[in-house]
N, C-alpha and C. Protein backbone atom coordinates (compact mmCIF):
# COMPACT_ATOMS: atom_id res chain seq x y z
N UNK A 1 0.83 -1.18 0.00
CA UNK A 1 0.00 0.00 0.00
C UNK A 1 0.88 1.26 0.00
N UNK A 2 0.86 1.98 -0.85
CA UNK A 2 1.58 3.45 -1.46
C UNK A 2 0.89 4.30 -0.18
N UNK A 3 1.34 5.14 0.47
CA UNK A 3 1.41 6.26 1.70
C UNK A 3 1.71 7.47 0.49
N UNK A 4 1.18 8.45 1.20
CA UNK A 4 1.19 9.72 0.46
C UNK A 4 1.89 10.46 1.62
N UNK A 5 2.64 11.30 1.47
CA UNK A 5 3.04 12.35 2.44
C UNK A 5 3.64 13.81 1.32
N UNK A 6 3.28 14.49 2.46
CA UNK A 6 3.33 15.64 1.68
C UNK A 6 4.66 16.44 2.31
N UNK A 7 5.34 16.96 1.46
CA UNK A 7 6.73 17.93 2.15
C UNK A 7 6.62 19.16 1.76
N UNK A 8 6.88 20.24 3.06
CA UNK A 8 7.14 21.80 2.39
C UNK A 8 7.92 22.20 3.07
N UNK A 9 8.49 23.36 1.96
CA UNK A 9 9.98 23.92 2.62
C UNK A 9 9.34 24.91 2.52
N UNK A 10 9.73 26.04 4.19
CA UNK A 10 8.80 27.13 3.70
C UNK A 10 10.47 28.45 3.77
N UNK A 11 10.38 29.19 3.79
CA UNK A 11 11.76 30.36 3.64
C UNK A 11 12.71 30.33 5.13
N UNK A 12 12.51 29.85 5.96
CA UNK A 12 13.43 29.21 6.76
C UNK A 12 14.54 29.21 6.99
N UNK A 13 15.75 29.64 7.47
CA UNK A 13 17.50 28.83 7.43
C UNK A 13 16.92 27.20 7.87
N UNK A 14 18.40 26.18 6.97
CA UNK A 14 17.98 24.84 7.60
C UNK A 14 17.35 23.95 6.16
N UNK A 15 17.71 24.81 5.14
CA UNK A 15 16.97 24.34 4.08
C UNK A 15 17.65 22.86 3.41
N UNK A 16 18.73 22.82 3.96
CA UNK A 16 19.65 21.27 3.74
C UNK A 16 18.51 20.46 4.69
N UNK A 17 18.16 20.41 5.44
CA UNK A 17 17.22 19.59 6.42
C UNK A 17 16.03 19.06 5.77
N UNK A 18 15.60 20.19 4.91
CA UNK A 18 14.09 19.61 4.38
C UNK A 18 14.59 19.13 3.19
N UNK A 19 15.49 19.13 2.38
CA UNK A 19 16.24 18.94 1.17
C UNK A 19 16.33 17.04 1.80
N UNK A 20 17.19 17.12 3.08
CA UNK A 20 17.29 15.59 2.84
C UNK A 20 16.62 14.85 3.53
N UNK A 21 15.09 15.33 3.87
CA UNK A 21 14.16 14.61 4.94
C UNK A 21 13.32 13.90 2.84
N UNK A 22 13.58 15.32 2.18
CA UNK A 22 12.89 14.64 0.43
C UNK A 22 13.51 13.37 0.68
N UNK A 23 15.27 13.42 0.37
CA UNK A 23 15.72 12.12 -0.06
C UNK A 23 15.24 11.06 0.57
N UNK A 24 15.12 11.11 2.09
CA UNK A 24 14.87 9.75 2.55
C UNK A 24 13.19 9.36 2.19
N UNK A 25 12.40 10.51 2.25
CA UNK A 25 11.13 10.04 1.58
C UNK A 25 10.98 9.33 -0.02
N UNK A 26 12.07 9.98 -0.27
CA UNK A 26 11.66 9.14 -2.14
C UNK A 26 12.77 7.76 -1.79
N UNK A 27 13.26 7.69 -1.06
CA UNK A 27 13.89 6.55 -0.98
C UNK A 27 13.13 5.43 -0.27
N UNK A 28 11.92 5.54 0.33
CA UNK A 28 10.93 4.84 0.83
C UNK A 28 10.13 4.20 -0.59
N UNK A 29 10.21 2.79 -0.92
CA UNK A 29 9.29 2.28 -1.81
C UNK A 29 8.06 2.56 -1.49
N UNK A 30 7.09 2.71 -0.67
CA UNK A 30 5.90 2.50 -0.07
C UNK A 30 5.28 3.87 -0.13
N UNK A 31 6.24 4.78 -0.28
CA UNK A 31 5.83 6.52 0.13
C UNK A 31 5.53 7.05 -1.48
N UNK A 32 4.29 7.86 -1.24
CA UNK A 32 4.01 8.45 -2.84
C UNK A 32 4.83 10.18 -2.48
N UNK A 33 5.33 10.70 -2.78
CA UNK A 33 6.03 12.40 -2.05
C UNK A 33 5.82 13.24 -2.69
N UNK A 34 4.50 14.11 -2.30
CA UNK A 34 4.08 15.62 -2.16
C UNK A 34 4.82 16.57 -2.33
N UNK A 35 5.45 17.50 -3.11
CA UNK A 35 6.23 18.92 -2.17
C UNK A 35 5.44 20.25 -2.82
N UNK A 36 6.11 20.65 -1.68
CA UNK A 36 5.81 22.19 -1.94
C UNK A 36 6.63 22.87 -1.46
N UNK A 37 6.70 24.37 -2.08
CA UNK A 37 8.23 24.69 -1.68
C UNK A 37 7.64 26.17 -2.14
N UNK A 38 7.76 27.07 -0.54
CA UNK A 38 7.48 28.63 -0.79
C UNK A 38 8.62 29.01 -1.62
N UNK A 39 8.34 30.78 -2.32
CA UNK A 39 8.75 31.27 -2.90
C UNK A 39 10.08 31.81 -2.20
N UNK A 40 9.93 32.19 -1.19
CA UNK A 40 11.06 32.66 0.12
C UNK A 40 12.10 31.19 0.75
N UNK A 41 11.63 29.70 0.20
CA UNK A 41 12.37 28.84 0.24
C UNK A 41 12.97 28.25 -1.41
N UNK A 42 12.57 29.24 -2.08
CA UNK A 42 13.76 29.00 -3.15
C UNK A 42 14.81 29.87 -3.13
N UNK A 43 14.93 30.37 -2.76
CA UNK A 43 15.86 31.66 -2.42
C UNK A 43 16.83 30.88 -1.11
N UNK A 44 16.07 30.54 -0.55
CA UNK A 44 17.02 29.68 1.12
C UNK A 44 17.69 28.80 0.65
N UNK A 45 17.20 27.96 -0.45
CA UNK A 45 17.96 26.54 -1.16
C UNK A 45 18.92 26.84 -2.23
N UNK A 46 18.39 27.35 -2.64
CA UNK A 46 19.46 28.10 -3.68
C UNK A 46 20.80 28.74 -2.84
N UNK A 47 20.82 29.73 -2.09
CA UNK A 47 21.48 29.99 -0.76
C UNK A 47 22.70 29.34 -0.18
N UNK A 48 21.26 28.04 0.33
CA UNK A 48 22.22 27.17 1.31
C UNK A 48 22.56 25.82 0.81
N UNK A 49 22.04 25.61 -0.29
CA UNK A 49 22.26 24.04 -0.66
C UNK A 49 22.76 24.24 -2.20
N UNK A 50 22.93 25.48 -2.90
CA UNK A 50 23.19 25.71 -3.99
C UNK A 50 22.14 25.67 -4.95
N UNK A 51 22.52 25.99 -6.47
CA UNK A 51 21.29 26.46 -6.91
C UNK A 51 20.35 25.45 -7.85
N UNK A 52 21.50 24.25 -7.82
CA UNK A 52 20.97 22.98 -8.35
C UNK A 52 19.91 22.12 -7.41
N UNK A 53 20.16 22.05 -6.29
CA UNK A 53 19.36 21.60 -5.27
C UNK A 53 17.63 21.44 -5.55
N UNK A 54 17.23 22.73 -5.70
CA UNK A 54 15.73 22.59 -5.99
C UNK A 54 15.19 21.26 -6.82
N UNK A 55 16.38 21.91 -8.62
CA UNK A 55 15.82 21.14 -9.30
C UNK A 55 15.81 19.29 -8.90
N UNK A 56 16.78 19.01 -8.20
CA UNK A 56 17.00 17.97 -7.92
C UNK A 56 16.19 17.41 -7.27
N UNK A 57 15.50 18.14 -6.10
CA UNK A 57 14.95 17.77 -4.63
C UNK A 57 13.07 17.61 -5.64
N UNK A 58 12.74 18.43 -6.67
CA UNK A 58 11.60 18.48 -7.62
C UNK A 58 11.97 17.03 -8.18
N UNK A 59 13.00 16.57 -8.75
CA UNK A 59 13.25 15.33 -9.54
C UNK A 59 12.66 14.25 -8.84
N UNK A 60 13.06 14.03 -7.24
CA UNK A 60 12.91 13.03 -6.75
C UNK A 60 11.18 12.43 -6.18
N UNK A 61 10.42 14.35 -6.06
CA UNK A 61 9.22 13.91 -5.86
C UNK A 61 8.11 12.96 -7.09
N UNK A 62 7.60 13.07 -6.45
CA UNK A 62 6.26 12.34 -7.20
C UNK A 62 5.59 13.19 -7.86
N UNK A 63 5.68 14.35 -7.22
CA UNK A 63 4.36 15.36 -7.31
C UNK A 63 4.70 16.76 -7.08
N UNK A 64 5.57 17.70 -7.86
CA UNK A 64 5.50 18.69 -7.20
C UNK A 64 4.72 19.90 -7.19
N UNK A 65 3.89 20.59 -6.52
CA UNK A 65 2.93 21.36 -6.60
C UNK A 65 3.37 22.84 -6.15
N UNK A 66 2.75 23.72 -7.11
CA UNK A 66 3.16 25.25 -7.22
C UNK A 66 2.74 25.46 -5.99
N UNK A 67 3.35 26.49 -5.15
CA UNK A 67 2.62 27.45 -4.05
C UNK A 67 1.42 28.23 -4.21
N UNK A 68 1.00 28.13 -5.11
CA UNK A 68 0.08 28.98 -5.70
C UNK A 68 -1.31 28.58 -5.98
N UNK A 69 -0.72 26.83 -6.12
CA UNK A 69 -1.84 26.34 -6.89
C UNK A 69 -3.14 25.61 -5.67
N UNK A 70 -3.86 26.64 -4.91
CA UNK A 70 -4.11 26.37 -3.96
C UNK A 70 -6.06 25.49 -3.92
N UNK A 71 -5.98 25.19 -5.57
CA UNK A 71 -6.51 24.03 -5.99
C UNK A 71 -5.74 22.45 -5.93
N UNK A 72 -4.64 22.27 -5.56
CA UNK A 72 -4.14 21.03 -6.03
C UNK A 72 -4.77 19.87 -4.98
N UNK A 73 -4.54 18.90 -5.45
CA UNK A 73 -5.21 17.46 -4.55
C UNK A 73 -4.71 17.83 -2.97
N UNK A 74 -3.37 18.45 -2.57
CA UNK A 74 -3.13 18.26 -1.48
C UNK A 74 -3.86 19.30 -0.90
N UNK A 75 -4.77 19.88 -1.17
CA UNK A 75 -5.37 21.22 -0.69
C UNK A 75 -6.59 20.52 -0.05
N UNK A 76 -7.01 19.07 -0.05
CA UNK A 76 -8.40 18.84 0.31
C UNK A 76 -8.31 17.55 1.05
N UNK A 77 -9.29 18.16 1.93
CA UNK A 77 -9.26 16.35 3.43
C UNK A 77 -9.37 15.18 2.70
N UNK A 78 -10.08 15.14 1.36
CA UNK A 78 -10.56 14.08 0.54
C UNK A 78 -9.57 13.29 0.10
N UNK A 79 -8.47 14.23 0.25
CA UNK A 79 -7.13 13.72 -0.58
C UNK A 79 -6.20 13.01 1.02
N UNK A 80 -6.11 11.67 0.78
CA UNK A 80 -6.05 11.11 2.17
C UNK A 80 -4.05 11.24 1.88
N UNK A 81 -3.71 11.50 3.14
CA UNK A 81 -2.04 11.42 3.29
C UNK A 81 -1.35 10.51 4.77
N UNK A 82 -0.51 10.08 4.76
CA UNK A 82 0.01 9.89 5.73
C UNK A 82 0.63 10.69 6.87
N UNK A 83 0.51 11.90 6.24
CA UNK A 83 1.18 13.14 7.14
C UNK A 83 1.73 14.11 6.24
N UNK A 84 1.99 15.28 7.11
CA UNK A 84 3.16 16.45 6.45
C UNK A 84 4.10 17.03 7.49
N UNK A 85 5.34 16.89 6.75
CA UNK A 85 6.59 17.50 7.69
C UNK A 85 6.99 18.96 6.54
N UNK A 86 7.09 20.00 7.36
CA UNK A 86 7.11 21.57 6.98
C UNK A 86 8.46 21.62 7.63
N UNK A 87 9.68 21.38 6.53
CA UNK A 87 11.07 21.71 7.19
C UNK A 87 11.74 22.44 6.36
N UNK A 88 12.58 23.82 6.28
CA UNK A 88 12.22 24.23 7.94
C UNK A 88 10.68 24.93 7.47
N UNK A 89 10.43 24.58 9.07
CA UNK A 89 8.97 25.92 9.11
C UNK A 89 9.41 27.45 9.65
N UNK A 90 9.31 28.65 8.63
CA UNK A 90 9.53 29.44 9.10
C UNK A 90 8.52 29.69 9.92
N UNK A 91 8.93 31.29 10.97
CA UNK A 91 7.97 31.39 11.66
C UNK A 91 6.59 32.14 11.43
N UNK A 92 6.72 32.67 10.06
CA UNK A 92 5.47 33.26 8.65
C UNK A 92 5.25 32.06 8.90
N UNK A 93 5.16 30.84 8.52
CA UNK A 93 4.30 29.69 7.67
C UNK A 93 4.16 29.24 9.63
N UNK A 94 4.70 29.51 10.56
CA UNK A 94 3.96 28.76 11.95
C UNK A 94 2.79 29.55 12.19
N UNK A 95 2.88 31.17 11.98
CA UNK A 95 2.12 32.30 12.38
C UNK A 95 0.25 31.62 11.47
N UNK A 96 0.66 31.58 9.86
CA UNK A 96 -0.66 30.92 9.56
C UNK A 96 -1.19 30.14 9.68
N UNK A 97 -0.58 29.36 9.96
CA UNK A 97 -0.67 27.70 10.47
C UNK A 97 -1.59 27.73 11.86
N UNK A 98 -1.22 28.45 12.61
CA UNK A 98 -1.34 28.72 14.16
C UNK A 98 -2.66 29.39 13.98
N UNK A 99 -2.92 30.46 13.20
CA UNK A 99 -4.73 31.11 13.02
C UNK A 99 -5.04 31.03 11.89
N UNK A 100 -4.91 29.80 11.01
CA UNK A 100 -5.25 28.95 9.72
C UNK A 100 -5.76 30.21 8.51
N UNK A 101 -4.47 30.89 8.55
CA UNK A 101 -4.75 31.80 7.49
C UNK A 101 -4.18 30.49 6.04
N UNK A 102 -5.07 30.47 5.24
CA UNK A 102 -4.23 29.65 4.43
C UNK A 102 -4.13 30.43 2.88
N UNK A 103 -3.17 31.07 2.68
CA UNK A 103 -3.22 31.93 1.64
C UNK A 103 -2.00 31.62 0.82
N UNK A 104 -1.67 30.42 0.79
CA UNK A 104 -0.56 29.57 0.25
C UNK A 104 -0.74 28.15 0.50
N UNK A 105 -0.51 26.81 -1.00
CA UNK A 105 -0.84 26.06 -0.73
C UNK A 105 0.09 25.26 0.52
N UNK A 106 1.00 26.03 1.09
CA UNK A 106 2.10 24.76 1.57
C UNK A 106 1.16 25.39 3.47
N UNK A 107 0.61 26.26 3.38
CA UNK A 107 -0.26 26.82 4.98
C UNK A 107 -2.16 25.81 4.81
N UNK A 108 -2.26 25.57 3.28
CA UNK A 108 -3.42 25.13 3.46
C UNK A 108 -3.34 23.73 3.53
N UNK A 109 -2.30 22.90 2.88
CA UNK A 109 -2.12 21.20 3.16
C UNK A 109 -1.94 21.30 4.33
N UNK A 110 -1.02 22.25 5.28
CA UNK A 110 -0.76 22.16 6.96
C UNK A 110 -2.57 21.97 7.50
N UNK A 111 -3.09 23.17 7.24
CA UNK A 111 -4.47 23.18 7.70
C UNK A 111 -5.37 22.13 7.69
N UNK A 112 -5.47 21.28 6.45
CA UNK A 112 -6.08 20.33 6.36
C UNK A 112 -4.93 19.22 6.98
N UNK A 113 -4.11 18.97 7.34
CA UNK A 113 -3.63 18.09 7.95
C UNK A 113 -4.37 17.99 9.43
N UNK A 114 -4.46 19.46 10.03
CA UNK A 114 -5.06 19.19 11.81
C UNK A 114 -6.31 19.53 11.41
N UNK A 115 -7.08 20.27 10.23
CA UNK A 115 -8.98 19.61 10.48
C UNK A 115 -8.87 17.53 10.00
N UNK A 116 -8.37 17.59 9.56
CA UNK A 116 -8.16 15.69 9.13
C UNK A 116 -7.93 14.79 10.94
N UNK A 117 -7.47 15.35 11.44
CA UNK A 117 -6.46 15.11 12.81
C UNK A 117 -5.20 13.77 12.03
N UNK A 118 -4.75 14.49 11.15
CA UNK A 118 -3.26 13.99 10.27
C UNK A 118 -2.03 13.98 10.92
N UNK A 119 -1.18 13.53 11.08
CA UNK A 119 0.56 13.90 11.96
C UNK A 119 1.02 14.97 10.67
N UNK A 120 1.15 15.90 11.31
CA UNK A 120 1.59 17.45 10.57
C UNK A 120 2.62 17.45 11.73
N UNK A 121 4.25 17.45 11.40
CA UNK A 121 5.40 17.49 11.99
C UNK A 121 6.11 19.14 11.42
N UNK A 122 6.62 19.94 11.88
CA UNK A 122 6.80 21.56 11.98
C UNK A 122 8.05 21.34 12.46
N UNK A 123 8.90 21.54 11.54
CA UNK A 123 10.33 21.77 11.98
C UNK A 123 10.96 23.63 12.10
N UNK A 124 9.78 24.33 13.39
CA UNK A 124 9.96 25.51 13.49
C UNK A 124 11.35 25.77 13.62
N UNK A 125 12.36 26.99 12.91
CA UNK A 125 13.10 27.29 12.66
C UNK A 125 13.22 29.10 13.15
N UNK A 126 14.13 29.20 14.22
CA UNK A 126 13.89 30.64 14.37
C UNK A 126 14.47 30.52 15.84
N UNK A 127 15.64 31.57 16.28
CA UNK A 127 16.03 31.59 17.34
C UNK A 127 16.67 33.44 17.80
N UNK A 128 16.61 34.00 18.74
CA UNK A 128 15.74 33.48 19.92
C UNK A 128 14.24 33.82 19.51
N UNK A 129 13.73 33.33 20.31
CA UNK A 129 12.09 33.03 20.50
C UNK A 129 11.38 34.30 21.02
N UNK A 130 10.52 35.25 20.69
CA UNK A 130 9.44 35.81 21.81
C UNK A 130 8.10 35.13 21.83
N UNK A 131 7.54 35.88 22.77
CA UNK A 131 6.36 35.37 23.23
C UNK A 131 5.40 35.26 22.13
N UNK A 132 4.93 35.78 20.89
CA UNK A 132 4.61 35.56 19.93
C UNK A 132 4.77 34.19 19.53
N UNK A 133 5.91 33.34 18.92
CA UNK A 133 6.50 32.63 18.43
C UNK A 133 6.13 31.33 19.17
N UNK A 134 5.83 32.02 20.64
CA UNK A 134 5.86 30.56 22.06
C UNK A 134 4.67 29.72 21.78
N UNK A 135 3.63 30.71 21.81
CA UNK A 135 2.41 31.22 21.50
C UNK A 135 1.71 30.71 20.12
N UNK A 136 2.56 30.73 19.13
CA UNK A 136 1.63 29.92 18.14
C UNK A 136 2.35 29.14 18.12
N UNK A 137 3.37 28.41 18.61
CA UNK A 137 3.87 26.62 18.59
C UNK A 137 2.83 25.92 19.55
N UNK A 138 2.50 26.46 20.67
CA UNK A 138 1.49 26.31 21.90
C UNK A 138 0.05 25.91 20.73
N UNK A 139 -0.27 26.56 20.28
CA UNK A 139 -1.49 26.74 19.51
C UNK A 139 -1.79 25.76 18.54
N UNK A 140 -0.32 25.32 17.67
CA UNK A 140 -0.42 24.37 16.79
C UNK A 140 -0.19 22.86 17.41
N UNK A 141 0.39 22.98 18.36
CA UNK A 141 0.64 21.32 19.62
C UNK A 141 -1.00 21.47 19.78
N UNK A 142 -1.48 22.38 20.44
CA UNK A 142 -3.43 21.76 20.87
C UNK A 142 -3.93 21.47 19.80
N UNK A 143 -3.61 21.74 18.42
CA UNK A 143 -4.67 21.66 17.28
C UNK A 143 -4.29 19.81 17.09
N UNK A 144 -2.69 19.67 17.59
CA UNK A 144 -2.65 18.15 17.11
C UNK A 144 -1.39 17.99 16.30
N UNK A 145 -0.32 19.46 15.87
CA UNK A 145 0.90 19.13 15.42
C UNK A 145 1.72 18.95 16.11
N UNK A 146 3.01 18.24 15.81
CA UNK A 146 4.09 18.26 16.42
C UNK A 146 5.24 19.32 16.18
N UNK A 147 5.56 20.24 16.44
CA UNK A 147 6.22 21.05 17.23
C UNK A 147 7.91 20.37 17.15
N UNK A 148 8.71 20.15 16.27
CA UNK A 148 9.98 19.97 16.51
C UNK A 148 11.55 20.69 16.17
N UNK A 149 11.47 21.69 16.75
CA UNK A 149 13.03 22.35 16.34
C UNK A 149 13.94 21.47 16.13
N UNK A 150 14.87 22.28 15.10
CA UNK A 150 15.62 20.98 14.44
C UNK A 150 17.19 21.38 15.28
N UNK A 151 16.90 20.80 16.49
CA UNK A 151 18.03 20.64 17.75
C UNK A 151 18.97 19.73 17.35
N UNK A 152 20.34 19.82 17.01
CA UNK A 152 21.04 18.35 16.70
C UNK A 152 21.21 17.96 18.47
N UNK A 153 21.36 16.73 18.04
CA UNK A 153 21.50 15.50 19.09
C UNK A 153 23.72 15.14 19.63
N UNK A 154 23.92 16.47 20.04
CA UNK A 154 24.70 16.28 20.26
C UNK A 154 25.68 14.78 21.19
N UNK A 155 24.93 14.56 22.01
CA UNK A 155 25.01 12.95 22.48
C UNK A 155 25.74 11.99 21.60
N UNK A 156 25.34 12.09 20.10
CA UNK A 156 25.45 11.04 19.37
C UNK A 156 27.08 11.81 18.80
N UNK A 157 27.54 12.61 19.21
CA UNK A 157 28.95 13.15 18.86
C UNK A 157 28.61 13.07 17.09
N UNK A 158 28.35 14.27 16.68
CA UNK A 158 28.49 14.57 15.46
C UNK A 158 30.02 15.10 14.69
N UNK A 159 30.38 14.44 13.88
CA UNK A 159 31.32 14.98 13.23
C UNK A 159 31.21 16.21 11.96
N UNK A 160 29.90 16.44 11.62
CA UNK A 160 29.95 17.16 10.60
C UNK A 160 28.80 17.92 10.48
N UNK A 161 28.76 18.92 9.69
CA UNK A 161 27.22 19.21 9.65
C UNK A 161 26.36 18.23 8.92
N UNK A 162 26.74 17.84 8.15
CA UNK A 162 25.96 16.71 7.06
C UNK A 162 25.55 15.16 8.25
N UNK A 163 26.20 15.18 8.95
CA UNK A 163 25.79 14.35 10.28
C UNK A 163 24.34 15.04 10.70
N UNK A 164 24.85 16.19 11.13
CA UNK A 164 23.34 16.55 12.23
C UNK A 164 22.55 16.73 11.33
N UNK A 165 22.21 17.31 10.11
CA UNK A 165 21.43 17.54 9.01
C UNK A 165 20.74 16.08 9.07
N UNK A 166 21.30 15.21 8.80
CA UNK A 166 21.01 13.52 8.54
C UNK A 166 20.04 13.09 9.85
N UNK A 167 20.94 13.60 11.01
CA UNK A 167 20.36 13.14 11.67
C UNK A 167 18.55 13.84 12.12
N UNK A 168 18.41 15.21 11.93
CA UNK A 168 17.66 15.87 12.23
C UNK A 168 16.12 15.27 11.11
N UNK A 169 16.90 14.84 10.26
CA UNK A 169 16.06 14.88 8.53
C UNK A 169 15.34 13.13 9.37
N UNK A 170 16.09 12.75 9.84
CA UNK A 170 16.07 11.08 10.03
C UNK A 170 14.66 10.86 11.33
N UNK A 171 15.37 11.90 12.12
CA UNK A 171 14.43 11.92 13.54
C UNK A 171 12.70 12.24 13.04
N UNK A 172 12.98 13.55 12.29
CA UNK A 172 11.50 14.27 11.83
C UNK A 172 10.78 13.11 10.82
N UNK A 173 11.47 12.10 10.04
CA UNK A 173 10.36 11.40 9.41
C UNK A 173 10.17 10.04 10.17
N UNK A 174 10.94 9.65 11.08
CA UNK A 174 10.36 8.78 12.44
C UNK A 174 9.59 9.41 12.81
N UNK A 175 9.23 10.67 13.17
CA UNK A 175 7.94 10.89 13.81
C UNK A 175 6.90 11.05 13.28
N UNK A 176 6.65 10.68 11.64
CA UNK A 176 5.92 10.51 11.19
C UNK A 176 4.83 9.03 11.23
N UNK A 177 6.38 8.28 11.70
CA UNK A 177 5.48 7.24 12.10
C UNK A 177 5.10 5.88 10.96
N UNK A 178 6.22 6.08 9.94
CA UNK A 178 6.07 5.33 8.62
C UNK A 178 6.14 3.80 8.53
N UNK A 179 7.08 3.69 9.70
CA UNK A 179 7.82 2.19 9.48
C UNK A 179 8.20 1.80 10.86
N UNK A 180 7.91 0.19 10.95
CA UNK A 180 8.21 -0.24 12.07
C UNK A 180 9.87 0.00 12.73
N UNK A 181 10.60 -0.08 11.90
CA UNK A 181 11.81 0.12 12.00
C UNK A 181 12.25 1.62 11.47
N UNK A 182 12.49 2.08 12.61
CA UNK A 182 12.74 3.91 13.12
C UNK A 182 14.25 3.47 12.46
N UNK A 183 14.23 4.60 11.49
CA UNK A 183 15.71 5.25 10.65
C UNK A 183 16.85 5.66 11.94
N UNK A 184 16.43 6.14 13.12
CA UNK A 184 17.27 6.36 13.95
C UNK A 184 17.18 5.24 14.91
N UNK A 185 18.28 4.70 15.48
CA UNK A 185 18.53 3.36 16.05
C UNK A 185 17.96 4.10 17.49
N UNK A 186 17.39 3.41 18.35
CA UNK A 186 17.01 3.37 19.84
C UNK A 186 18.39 3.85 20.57
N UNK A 187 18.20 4.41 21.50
CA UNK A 187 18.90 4.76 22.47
C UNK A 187 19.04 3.80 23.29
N UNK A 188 20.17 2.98 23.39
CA UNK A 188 20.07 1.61 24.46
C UNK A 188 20.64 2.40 25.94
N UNK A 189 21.17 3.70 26.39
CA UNK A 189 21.44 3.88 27.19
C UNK A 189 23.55 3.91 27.25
């Protein structure tokens, strides 16, 4: 059975993160992969991952859908998914998300992810924090998302950035919840 999940990169720093949370999704036989990718996250990828990146990270989906096109299948509850991970989520795309302004398709697949009650995973991106910011992560955890800054896991002694990137990309689609066997090995202690 083919799983649908949907990916958006919204203008964010961190754009290597949602770049390789794609790869491991198209590398899933079982996964059909959604993207969407704001206008303010082509500019971040281009940026930070260079300017080939996009086209590449578009190659690997299934499906890639304009920001604009706020008709597309992923715009409607009808259209059943396994989830959506928004990496990074800037804190524009948490702010609509949080009082379901949806005036972009990558804020309205979020929306219909928590009226669905869907796993919508938010890799909010943005440091330091005010009370604003606290405030609609607070807002989107009660609606039913998960809420995950992309914290590397220093514990696991990273050697590189392409480590914590991996690892961050690895953690956020375990919490999607895809496969019995979690991409990141258990913590035996």
């Amino acid at each position: 059975m083919v799983r649908r999940v949907i990916l958006g990169i919204s203008g964010a720093s961190g754009a290597a993160i949602g770049v390789q949370i794609g790869r491991l999704l198209a590398a899933m036989d079982d996964v059909e992969l959604h993207l969407v990718v704001t206008s303010a996250a082509r500019r971040t990828i281009a940026h930070e991952a260079g300017n080939e990146a996009l086209g590449r990270l578009i190659g690997l989906a299934d499906h890639f859908h304009p920001e604009s096109n706020i008709g597309a299948s992923i715009a409607s509850g009808s259209f059943r998914t396994a989830g959506m991970i928004v990496a990074p989520c800037s804190m524009r795309s948490l702010a609509a998300i949080a009082t379901g302004i949806t005036d972009n398709l990558l804020t309205r697949a979020a929306d219909v992810q928590l009226k669905e009650r869907r796993r919508l995973v938010l890799l909010a991106r943005e440091t330091p924090l005010h009370l604003g910011h606290l405030r609609n992560m607070v807002a989107v955890t009660e609606m039913g998302a998960v809420v995950m800054p992309p914290v590397p896991s220093f514990y696991r002694n990273p050697a590189t950035v392409e480590e914590v990137v991996a690892h961050i990309a690895a953690r956020a689609v375990d919490v999607l919840g895809l496969t019995d066997m979690p991409l990141i090995p258990e913590w035996r202690g």
